[in-house]
Protein backbone atom coordinates (compact mmCIF):
# COMPACT_ATOMS: atom_id res chain seq x y z
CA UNK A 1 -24.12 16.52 -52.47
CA UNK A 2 -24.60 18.69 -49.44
CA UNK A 3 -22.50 19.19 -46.86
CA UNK A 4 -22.92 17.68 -43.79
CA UNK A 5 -22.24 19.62 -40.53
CA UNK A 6 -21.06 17.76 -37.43
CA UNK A 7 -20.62 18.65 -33.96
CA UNK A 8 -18.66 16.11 -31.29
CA UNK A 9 -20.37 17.18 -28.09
CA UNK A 10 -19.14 14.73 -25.60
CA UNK A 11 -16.18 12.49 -26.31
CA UNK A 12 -16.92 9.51 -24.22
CA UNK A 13 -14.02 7.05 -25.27
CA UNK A 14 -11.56 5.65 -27.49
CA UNK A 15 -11.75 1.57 -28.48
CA UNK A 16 -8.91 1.21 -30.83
CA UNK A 17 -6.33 3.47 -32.84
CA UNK A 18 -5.55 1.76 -36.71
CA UNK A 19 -1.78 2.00 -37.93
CA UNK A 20 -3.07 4.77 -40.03
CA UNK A 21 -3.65 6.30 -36.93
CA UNK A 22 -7.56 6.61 -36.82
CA UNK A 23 -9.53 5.89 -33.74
CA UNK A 24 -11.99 4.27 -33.34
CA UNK A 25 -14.05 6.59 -30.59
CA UNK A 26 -17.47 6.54 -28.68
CA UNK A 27 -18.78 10.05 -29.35
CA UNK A 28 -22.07 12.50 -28.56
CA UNK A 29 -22.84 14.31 -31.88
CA UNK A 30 -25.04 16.49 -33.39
CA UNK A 31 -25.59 15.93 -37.05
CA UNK A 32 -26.94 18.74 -38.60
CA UNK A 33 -27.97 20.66 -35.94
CA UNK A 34 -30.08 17.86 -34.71
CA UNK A 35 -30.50 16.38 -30.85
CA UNK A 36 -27.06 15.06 -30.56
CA UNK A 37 -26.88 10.95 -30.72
CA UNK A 38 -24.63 8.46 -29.80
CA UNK A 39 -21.78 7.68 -32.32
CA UNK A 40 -19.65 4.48 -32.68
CA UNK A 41 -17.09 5.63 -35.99
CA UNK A 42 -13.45 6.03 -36.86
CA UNK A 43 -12.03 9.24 -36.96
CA UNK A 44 -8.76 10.66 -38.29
CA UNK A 45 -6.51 12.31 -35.26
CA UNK A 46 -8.32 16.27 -36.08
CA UNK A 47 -11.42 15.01 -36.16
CA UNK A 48 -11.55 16.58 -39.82
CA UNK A 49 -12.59 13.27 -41.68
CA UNK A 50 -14.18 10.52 -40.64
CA UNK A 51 -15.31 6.55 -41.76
CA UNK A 52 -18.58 4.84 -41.00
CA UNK A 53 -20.47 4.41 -38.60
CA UNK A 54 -23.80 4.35 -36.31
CA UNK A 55 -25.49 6.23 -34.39
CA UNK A 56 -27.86 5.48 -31.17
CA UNK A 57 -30.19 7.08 -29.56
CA UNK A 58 -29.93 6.52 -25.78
CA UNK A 59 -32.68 3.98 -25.70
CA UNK A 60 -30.59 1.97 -28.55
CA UNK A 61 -27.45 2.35 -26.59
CA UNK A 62 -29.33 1.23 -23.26
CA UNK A 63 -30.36 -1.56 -25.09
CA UNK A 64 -27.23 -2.70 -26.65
CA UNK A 65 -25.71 -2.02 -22.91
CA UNK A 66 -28.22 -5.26 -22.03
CA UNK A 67 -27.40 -7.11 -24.81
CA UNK A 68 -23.51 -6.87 -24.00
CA UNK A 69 -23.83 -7.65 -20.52
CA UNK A 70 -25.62 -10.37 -21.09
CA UNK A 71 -23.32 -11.99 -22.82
CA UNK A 72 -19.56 -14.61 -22.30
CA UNK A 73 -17.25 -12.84 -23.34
């Protein structure tokens, strides 16, 4: 399998931490030397291993924005 290569440009926020002490974060991050994309994962606290997740591009995140506003919460 090849590696994958990751960059965390912009760390825009943390949601949650786990008891294993992963957070849950809102990053910018260039996969693979790609245009980095907006990424909703858990991370462990170095940033050296992560869990799954998705990425956006800003006209998904725009459009989940909407969506969440939009609803009662």
């Amino acid at each position: 399998m090849a590696e994958i290569k990751y960059e965390i440009t912009e760390s825009i926020g943390k949601l949650s931490e786990s008891p294993k002490g992963w957070n849950k974060e809102l990053n910018l991050v260039s996969w693979n030397g790609k245009e980095p994309k907006y990424d909703l994962r858990d991370w462990a606290p170095d940033h050296e291993k992560m869990g799954k997740g998705i990425t956006l591009t800003k006209e998904e995140l725009q459009a989940l924005k909407d969506i969440l506003n939009g609803m009662e919460l």
